[in-house]
PDB file of N, CA and C in Angstrom:
ATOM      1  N   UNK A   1       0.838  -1.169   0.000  1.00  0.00           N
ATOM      2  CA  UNK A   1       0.000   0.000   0.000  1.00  0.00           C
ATOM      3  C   UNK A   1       0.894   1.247   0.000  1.00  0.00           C
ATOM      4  N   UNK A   2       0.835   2.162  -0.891  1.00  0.00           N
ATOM      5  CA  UNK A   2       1.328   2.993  -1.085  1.00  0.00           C
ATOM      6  C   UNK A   2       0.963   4.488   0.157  1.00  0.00           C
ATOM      7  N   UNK A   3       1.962   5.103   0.614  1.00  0.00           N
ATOM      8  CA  UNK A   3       1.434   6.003   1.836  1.00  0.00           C
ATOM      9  C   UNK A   3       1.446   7.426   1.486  1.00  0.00           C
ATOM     10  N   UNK A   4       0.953   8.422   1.044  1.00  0.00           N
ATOM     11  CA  UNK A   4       0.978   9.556   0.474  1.00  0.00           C
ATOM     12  C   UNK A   4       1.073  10.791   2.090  1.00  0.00           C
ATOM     13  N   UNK A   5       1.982  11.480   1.885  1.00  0.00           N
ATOM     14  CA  UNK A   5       2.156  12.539   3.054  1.00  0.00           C
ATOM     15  C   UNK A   5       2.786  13.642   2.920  1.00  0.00           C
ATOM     16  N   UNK A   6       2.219  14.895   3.361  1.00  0.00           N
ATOM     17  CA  UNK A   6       3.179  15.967   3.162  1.00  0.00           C
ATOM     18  C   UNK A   6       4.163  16.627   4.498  1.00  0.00           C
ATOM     19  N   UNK A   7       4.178  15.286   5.242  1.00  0.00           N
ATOM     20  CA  UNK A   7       5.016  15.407   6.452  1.00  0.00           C
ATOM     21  C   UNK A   7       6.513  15.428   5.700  1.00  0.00           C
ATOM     22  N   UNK A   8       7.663  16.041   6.442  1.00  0.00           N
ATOM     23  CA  UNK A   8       9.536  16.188   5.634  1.00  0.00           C
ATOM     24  C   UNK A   8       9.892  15.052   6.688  1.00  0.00           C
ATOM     25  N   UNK A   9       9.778  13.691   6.617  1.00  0.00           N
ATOM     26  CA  UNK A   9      10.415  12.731   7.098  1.00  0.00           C
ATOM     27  C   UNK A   9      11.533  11.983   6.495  1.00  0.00           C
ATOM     28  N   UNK A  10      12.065  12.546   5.519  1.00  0.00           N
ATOM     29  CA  UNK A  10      12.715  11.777   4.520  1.00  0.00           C
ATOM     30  C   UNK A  10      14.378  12.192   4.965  1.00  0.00           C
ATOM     31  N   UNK A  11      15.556  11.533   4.929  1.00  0.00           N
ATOM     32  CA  UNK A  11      16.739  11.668   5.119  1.00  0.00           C
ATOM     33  C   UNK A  11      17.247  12.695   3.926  1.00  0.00           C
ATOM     34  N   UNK A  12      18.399  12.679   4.135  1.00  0.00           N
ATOM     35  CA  UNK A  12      19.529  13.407   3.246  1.00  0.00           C
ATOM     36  C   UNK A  12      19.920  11.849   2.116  1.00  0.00           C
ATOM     37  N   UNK A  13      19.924  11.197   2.505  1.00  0.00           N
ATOM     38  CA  UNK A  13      20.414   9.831   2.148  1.00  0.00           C
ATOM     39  C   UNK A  13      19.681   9.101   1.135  1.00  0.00           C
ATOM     40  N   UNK A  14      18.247   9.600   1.534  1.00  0.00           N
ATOM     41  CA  UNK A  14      17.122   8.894   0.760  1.00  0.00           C
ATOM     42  C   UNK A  14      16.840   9.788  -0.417  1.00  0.00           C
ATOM     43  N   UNK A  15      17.124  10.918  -0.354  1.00  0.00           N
ATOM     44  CA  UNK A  15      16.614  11.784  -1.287  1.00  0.00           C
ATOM     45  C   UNK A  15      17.891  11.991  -2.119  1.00  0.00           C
ATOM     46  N   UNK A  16      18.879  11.581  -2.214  1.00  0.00           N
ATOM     47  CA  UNK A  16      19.955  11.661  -2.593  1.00  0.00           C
ATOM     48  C   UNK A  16      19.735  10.309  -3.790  1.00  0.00           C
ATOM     49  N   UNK A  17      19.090   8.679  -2.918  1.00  0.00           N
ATOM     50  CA  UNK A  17      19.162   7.842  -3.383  1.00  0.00           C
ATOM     51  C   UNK A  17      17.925   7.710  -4.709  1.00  0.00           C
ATOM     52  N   UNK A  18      17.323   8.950  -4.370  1.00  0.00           N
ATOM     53  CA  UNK A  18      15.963   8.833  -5.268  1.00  0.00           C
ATOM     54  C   UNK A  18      16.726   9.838  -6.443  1.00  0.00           C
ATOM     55  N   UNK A  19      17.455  10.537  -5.981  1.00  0.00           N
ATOM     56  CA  UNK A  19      17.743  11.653  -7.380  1.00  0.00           C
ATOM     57  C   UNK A  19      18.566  10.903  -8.427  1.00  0.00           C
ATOM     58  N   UNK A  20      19.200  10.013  -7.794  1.00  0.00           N
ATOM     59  CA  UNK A  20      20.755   9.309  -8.426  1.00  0.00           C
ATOM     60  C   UNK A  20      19.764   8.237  -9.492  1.00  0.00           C
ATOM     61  N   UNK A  21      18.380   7.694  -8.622  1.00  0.00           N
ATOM     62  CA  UNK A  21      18.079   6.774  -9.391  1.00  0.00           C
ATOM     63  C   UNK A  21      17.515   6.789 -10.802  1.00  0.00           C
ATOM     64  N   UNK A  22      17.182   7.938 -10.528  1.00  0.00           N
ATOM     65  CA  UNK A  22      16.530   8.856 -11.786  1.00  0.00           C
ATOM     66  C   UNK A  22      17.539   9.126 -12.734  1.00  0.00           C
ATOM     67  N   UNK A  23      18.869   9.549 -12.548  1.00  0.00           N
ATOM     68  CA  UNK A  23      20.152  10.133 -12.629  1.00  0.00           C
ATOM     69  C   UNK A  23      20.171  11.615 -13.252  1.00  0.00           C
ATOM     70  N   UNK A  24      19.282  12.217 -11.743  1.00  0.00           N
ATOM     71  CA  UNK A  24      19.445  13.851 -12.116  1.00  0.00           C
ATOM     72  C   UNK A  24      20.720  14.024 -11.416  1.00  0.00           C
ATOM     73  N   UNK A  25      21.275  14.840 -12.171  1.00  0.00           N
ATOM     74  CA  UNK A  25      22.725  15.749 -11.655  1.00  0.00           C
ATOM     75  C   UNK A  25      22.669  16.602 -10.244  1.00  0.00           C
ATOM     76  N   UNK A  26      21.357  16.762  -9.707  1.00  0.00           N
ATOM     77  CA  UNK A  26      20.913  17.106  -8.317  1.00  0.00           C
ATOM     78  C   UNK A  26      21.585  16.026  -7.100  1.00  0.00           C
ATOM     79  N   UNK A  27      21.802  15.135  -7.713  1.00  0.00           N
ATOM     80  CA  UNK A  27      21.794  13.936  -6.355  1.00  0.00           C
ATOM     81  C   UNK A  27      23.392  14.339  -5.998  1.00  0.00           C
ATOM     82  N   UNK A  28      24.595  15.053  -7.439  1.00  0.00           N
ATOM     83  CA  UNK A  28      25.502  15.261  -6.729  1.00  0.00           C
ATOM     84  C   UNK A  28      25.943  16.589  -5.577  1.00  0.00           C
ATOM     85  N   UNK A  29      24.902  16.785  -5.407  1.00  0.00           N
ATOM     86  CA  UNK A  29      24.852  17.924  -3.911  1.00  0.00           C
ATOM     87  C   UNK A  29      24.086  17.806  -3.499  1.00  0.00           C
ATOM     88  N   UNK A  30      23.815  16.368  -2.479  1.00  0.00           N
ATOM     89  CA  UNK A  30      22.646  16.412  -1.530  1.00  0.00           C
ATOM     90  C   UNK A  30      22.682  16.895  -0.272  1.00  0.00           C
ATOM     91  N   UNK A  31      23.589  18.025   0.195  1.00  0.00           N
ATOM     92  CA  UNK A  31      23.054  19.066   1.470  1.00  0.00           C
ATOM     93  C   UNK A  31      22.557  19.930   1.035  1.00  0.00           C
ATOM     94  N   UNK A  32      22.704  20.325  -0.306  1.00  0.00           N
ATOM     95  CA  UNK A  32      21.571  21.131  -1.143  1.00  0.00           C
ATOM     96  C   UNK A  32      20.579  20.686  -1.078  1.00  0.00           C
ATOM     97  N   UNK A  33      20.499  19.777  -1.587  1.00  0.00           N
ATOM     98  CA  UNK A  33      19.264  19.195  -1.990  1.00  0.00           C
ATOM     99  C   UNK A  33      17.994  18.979  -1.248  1.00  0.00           C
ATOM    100  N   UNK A  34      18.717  18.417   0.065  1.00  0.00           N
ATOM    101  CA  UNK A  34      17.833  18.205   1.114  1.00  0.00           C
ATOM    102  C   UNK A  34      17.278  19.655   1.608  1.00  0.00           C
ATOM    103  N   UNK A  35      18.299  20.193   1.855  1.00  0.00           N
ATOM    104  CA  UNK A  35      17.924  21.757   2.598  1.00  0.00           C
ATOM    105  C   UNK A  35      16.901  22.574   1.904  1.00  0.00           C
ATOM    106  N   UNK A  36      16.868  22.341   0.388  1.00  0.00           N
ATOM    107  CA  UNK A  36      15.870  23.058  -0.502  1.00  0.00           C
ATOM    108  C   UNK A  36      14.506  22.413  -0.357  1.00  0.00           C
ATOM    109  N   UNK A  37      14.645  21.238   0.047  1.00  0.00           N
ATOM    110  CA  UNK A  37      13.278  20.380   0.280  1.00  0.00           C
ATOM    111  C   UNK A  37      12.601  20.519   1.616  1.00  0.00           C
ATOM    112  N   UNK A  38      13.471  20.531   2.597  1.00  0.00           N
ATOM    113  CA  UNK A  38      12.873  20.794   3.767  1.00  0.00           C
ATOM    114  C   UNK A  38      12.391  22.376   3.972  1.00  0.00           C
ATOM    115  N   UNK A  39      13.715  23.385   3.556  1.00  0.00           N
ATOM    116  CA  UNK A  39      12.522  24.848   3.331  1.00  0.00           C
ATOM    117  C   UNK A  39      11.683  25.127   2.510  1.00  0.00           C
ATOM    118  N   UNK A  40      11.023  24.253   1.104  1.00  0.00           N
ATOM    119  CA  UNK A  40      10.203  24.085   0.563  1.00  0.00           C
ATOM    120  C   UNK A  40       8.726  24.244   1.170  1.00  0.00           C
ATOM    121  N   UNK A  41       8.064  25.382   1.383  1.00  0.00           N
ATOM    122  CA  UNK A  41       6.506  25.097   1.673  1.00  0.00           C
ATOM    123  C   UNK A  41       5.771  24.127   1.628  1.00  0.00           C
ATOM    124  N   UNK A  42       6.079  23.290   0.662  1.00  0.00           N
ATOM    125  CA  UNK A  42       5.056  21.548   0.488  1.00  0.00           C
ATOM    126  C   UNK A  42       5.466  20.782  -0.569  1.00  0.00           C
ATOM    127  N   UNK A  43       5.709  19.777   0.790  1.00  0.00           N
ATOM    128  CA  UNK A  43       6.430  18.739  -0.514  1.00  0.00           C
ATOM    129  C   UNK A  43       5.799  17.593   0.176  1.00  0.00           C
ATOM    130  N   UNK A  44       5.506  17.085  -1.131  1.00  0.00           N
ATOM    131  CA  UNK A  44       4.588  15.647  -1.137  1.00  0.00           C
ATOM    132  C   UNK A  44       5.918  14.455  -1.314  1.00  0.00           C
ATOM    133  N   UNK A  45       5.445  13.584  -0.892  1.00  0.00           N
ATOM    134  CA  UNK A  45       5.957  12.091  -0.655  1.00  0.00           C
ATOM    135  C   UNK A  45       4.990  11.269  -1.312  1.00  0.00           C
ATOM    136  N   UNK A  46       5.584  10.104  -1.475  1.00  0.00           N
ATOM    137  CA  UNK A  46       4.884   8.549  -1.973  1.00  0.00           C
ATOM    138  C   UNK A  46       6.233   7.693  -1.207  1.00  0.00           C
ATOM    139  N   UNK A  47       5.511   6.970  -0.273  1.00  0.00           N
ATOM    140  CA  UNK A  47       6.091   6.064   0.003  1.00  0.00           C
ATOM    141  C   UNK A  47       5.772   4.244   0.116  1.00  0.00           C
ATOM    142  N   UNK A  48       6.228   3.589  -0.314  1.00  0.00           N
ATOM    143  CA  UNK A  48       5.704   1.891  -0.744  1.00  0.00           C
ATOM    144  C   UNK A  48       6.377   1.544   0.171  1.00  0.00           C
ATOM    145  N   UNK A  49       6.540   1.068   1.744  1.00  0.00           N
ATOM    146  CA  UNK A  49       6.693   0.623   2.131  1.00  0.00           C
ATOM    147  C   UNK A  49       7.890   1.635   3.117  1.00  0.00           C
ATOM    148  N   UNK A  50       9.160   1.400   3.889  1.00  0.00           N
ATOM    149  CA  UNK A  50      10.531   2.278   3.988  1.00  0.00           C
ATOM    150  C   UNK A  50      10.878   2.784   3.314  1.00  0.00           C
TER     151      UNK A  50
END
């Protein structure tokens, strides 16, 4: 079951591992990356499981 949330529970690690998988050029600066997401006003998630 897929879990939809606009709670910022997500790591530096995970969001790093989601950019790379895609292979946006974002994933190579993920203290950027993260930091832009967490001061982001709303950011949605999908999560399948961890």
């Amino acid at each position: 079951m897929i879990k939809y949330t606009e709670e910022k529970t997500f790591t530096q690690d995970q969001v790093q591992e989601l950019f790379k998988s895609v292979g946006w050029i974002s994933a190579e600066y993920p203290q950027r990356l993260h930091k832009a997401l967490m001061n982001s006003q709303t950011v949605l998630t999908a999560w399948d499981g961890g």
